[in-house]
PDB file of N, CA and C in Angstrom:
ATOM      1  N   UNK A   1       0.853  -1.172   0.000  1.00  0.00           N
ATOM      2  CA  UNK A   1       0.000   0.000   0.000  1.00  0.00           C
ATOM      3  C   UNK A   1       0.897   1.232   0.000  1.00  0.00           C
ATOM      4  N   UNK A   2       0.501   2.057  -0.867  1.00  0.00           N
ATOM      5  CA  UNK A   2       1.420   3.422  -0.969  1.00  0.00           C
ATOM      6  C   UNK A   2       0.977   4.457   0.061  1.00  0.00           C
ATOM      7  N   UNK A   3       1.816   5.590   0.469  1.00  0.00           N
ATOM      8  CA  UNK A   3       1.303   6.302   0.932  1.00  0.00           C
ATOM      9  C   UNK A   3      -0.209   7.074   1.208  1.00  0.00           C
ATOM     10  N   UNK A   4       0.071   7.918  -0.122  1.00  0.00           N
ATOM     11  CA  UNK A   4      -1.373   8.594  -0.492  1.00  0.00           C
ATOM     12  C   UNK A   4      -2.652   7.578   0.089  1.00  0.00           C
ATOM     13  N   UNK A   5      -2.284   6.456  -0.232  1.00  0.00           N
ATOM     14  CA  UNK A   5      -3.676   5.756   0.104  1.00  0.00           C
ATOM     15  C   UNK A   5      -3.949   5.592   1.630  1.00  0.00           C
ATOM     16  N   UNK A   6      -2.416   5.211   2.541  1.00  0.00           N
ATOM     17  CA  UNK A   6      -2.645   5.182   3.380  1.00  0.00           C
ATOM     18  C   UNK A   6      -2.929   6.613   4.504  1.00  0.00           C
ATOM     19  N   UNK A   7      -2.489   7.494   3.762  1.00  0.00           N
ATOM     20  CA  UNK A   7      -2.738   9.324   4.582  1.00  0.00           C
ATOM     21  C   UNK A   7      -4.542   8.903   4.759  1.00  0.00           C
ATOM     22  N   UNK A   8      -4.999   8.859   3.544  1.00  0.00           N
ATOM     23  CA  UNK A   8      -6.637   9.138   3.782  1.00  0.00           C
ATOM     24  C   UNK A   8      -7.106   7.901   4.924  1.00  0.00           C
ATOM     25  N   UNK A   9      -6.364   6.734   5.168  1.00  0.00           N
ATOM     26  CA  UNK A   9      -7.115   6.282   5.885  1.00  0.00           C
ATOM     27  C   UNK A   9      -6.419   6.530   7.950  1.00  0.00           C
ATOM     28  N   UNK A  10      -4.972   7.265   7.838  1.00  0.00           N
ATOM     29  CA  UNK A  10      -4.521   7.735   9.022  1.00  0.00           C
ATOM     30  C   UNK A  10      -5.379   8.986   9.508  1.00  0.00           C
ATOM     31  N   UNK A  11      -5.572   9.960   8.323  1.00  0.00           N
ATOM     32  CA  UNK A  11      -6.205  10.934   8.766  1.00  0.00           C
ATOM     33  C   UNK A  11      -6.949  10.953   9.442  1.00  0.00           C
ATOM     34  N   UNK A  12      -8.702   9.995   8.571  1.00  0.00           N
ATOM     35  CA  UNK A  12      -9.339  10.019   9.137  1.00  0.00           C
ATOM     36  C   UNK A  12      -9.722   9.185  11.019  1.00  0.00           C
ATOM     37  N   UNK A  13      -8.625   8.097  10.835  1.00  0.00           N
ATOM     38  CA  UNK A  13      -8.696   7.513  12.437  1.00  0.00           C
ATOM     39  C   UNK A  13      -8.023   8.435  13.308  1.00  0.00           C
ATOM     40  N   UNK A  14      -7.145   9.451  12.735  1.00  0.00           N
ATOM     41  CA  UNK A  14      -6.687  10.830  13.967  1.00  0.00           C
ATOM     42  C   UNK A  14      -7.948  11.700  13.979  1.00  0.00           C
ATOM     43  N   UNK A  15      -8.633  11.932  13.544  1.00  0.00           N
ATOM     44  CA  UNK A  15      -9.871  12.441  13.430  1.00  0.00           C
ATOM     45  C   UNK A  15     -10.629  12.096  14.301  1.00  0.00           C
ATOM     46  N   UNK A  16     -11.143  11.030  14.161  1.00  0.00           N
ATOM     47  CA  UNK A  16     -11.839  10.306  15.275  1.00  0.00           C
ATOM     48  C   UNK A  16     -11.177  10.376  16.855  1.00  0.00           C
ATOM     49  N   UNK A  17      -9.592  10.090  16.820  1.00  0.00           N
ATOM     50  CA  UNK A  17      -9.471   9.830  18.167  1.00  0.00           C
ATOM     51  C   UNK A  17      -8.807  11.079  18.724  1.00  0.00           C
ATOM     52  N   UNK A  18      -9.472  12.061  18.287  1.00  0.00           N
ATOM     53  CA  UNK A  18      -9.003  13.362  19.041  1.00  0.00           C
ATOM     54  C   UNK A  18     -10.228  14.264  19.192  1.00  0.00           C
ATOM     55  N   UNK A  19     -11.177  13.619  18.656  1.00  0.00           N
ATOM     56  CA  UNK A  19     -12.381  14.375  19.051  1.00  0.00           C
ATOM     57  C   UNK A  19     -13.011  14.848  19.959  1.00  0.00           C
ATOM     58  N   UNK A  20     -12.261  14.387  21.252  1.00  0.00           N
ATOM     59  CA  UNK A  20     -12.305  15.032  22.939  1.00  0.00           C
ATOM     60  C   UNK A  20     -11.986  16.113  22.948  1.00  0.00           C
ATOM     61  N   UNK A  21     -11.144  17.088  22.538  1.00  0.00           N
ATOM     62  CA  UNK A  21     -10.649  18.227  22.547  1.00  0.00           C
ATOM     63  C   UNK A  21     -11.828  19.203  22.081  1.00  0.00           C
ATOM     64  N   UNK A  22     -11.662  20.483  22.794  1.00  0.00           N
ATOM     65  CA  UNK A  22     -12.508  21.089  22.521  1.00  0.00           C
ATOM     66  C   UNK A  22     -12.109  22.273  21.505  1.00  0.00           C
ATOM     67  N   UNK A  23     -10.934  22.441  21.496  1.00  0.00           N
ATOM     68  CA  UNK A  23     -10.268  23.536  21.176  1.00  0.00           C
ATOM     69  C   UNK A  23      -9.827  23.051  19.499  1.00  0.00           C
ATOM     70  N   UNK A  24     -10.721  23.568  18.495  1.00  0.00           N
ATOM     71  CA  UNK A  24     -10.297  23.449  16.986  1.00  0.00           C
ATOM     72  C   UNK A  24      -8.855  23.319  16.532  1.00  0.00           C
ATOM     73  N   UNK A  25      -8.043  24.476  17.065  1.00  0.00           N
ATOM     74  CA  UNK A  25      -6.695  24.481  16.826  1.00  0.00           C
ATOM     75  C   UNK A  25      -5.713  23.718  17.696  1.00  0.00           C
ATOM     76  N   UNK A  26      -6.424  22.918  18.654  1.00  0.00           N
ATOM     77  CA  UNK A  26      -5.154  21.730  19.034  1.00  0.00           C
ATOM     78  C   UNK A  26      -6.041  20.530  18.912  1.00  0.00           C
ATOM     79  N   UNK A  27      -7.091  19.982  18.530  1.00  0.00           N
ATOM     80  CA  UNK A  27      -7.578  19.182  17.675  1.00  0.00           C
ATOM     81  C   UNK A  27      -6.367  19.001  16.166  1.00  0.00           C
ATOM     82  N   UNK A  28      -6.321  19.849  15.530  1.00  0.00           N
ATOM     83  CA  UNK A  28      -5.653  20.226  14.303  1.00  0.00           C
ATOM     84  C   UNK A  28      -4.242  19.803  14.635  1.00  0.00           C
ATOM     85  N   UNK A  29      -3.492  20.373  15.679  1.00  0.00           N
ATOM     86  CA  UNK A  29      -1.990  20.045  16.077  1.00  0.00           C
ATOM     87  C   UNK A  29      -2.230  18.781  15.896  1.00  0.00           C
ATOM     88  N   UNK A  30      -2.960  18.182  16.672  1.00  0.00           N
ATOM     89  CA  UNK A  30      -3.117  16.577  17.695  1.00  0.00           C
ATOM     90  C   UNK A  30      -2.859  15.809  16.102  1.00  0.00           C
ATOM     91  N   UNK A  31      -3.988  16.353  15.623  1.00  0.00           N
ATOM     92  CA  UNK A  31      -3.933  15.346  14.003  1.00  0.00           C
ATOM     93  C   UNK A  31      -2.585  15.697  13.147  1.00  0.00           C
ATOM     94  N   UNK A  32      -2.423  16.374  13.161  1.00  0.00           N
ATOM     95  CA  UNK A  32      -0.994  16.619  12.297  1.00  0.00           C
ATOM     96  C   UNK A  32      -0.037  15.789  13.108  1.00  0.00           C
ATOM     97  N   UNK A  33       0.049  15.886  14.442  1.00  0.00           N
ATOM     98  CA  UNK A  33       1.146  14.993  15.303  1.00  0.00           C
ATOM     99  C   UNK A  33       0.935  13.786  14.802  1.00  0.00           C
ATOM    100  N   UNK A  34       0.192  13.385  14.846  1.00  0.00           N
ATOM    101  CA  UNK A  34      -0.574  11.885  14.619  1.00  0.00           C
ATOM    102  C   UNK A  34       0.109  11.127  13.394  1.00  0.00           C
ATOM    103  N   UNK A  35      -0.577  11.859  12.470  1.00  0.00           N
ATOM    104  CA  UNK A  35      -0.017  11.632  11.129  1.00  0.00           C
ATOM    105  C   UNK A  35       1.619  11.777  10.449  1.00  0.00           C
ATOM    106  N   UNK A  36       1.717  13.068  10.953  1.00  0.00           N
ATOM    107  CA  UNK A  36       3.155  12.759  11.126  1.00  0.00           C
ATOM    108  C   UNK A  36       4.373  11.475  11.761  1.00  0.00           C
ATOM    109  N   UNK A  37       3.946  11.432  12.763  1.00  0.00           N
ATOM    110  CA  UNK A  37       4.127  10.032  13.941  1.00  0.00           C
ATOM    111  C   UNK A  37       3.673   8.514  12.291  1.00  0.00           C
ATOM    112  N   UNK A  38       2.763   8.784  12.005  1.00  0.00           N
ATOM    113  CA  UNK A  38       2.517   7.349  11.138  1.00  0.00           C
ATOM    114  C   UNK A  38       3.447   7.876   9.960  1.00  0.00           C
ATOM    115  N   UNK A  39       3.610   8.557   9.551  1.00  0.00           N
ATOM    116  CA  UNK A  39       3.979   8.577   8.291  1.00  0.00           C
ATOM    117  C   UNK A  39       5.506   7.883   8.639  1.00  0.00           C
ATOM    118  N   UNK A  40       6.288   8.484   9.651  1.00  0.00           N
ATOM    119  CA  UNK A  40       7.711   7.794  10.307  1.00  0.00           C
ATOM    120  C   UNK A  40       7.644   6.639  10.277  1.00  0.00           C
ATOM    121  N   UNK A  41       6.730   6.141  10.833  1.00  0.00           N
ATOM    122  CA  UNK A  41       6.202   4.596  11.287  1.00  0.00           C
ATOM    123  C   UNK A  41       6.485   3.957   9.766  1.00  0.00           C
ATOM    124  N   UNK A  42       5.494   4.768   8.473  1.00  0.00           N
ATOM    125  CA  UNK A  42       5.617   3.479   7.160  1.00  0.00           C
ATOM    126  C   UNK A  42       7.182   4.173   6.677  1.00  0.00           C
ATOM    127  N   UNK A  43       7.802   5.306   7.099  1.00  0.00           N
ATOM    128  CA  UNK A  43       9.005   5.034   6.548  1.00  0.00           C
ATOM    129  C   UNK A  43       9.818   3.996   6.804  1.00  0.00           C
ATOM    130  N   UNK A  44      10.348   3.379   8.588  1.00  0.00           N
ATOM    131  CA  UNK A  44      10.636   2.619   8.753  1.00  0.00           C
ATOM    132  C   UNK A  44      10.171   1.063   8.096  1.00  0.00           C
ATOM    133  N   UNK A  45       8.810   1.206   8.491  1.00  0.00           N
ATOM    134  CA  UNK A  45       8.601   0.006   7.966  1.00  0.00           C
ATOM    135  C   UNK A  45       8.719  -0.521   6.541  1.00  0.00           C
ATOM    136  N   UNK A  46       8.972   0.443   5.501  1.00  0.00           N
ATOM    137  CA  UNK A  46       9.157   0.782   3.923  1.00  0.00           C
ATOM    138  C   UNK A  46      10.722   0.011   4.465  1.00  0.00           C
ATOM    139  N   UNK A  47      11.231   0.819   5.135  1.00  0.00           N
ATOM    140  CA  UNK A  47      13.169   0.224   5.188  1.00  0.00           C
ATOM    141  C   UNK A  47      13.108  -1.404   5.717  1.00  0.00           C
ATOM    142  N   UNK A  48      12.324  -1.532   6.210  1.00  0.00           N
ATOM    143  CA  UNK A  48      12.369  -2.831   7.116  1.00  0.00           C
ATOM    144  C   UNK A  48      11.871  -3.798   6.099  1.00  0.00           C
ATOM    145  N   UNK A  49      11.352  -3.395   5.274  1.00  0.00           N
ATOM    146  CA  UNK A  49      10.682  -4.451   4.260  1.00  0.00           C
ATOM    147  C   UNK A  49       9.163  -5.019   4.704  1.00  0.00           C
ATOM    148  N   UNK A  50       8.894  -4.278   5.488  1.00  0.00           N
ATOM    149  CA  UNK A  50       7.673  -4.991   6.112  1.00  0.00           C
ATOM    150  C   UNK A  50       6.617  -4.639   5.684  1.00  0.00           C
ATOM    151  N   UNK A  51       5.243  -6.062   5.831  1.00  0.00           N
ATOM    152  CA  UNK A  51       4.045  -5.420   4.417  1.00  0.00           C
ATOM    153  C   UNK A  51       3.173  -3.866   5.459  1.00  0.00           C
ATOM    154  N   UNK A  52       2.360  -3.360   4.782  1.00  0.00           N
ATOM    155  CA  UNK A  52       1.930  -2.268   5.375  1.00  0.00           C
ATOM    156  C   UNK A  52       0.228  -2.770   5.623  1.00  0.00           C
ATOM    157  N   UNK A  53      -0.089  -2.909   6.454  1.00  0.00           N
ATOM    158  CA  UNK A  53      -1.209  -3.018   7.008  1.00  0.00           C
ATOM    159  C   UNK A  53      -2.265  -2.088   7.347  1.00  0.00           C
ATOM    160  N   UNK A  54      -3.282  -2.001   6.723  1.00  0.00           N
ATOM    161  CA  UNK A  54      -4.174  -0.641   7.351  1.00  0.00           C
ATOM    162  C   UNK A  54      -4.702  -1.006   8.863  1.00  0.00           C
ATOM    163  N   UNK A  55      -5.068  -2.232   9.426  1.00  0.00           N
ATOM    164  CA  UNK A  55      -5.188  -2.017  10.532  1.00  0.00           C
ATOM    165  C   UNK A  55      -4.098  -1.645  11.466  1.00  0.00           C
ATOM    166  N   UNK A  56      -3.071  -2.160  11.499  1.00  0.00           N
ATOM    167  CA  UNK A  56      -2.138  -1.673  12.561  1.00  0.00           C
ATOM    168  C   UNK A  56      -1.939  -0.317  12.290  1.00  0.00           C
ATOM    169  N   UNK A  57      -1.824   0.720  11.341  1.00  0.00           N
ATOM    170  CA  UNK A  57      -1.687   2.134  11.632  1.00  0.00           C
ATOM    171  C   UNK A  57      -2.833   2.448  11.524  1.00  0.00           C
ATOM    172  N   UNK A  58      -4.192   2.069  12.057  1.00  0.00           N
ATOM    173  CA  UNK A  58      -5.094   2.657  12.902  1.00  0.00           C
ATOM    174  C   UNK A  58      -5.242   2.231  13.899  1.00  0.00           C
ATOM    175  N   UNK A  59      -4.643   1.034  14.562  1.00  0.00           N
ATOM    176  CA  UNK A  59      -4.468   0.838  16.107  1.00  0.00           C
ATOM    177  C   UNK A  59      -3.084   1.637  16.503  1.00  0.00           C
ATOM    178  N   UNK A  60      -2.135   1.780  15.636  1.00  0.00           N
ATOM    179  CA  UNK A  60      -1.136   2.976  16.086  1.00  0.00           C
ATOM    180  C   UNK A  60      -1.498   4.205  16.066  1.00  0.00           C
ATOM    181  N   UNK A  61      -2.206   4.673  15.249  1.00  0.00           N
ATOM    182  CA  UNK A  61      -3.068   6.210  15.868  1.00  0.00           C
ATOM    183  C   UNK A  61      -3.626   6.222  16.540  1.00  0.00           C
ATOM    184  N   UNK A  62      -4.459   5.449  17.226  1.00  0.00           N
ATOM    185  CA  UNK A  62      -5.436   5.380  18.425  1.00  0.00           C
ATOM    186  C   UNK A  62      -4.468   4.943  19.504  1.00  0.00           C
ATOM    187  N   UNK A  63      -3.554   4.559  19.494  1.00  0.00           N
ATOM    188  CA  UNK A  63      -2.751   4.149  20.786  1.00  0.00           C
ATOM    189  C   UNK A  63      -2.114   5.712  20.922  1.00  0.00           C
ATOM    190  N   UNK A  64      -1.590   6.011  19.741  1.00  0.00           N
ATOM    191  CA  UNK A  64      -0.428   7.495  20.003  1.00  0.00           C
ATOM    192  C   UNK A  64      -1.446   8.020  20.041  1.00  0.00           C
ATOM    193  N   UNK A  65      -2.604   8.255  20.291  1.00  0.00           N
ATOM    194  CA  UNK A  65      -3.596   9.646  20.540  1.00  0.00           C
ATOM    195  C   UNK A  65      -3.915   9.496  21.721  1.00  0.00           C
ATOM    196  N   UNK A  66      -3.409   8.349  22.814  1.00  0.00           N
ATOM    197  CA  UNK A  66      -3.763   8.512  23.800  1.00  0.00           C
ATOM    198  C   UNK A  66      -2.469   8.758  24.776  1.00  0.00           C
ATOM    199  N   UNK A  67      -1.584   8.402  24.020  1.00  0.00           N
ATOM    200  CA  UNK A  67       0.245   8.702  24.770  1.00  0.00           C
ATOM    201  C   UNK A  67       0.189  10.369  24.688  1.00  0.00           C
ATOM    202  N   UNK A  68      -0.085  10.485  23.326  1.00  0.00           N
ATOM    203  CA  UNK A  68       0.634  12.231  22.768  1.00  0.00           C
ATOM    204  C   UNK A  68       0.096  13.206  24.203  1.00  0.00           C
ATOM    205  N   UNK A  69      -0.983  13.119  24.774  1.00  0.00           N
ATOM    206  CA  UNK A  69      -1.548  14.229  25.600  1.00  0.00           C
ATOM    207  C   UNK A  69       0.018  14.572  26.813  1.00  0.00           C
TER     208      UNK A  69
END
């Protein structure tokens, strides 16, 4: 799975798991952290040779959305 495909489906699970926040503009940080944080994640895993899974980087955004606070 290439990137691009996988952004639309990180986005939207940082989306979801930051929706506690009340404040628009650190909602917005939170998700950019998020995504950023995964995108590292499939670089490594791109080096590592390892296949890319859509569930595990939406159980890794939902885990790092609850560390990041």
């Amino acid at each position: 799975m290439e990137w691009p495909a996988l952004y639309e489906i990180v986005k939207e699970q940082a989306y979801w798991s930051v929706l506690r926040y009340e404040e628009p503009e650190r909602r917005k940080d939170k998700i950019q952290e998020l995504v950023c944080m995964s995108f590292e994640k499939y670089q490594r895993d791109i080096a590592a040779g390892r296949e890319i899974k859509k569930q595990d980087y939406k159980c890794f955004v939902t885990q790092r959305a609850k560390q990041v606070d």
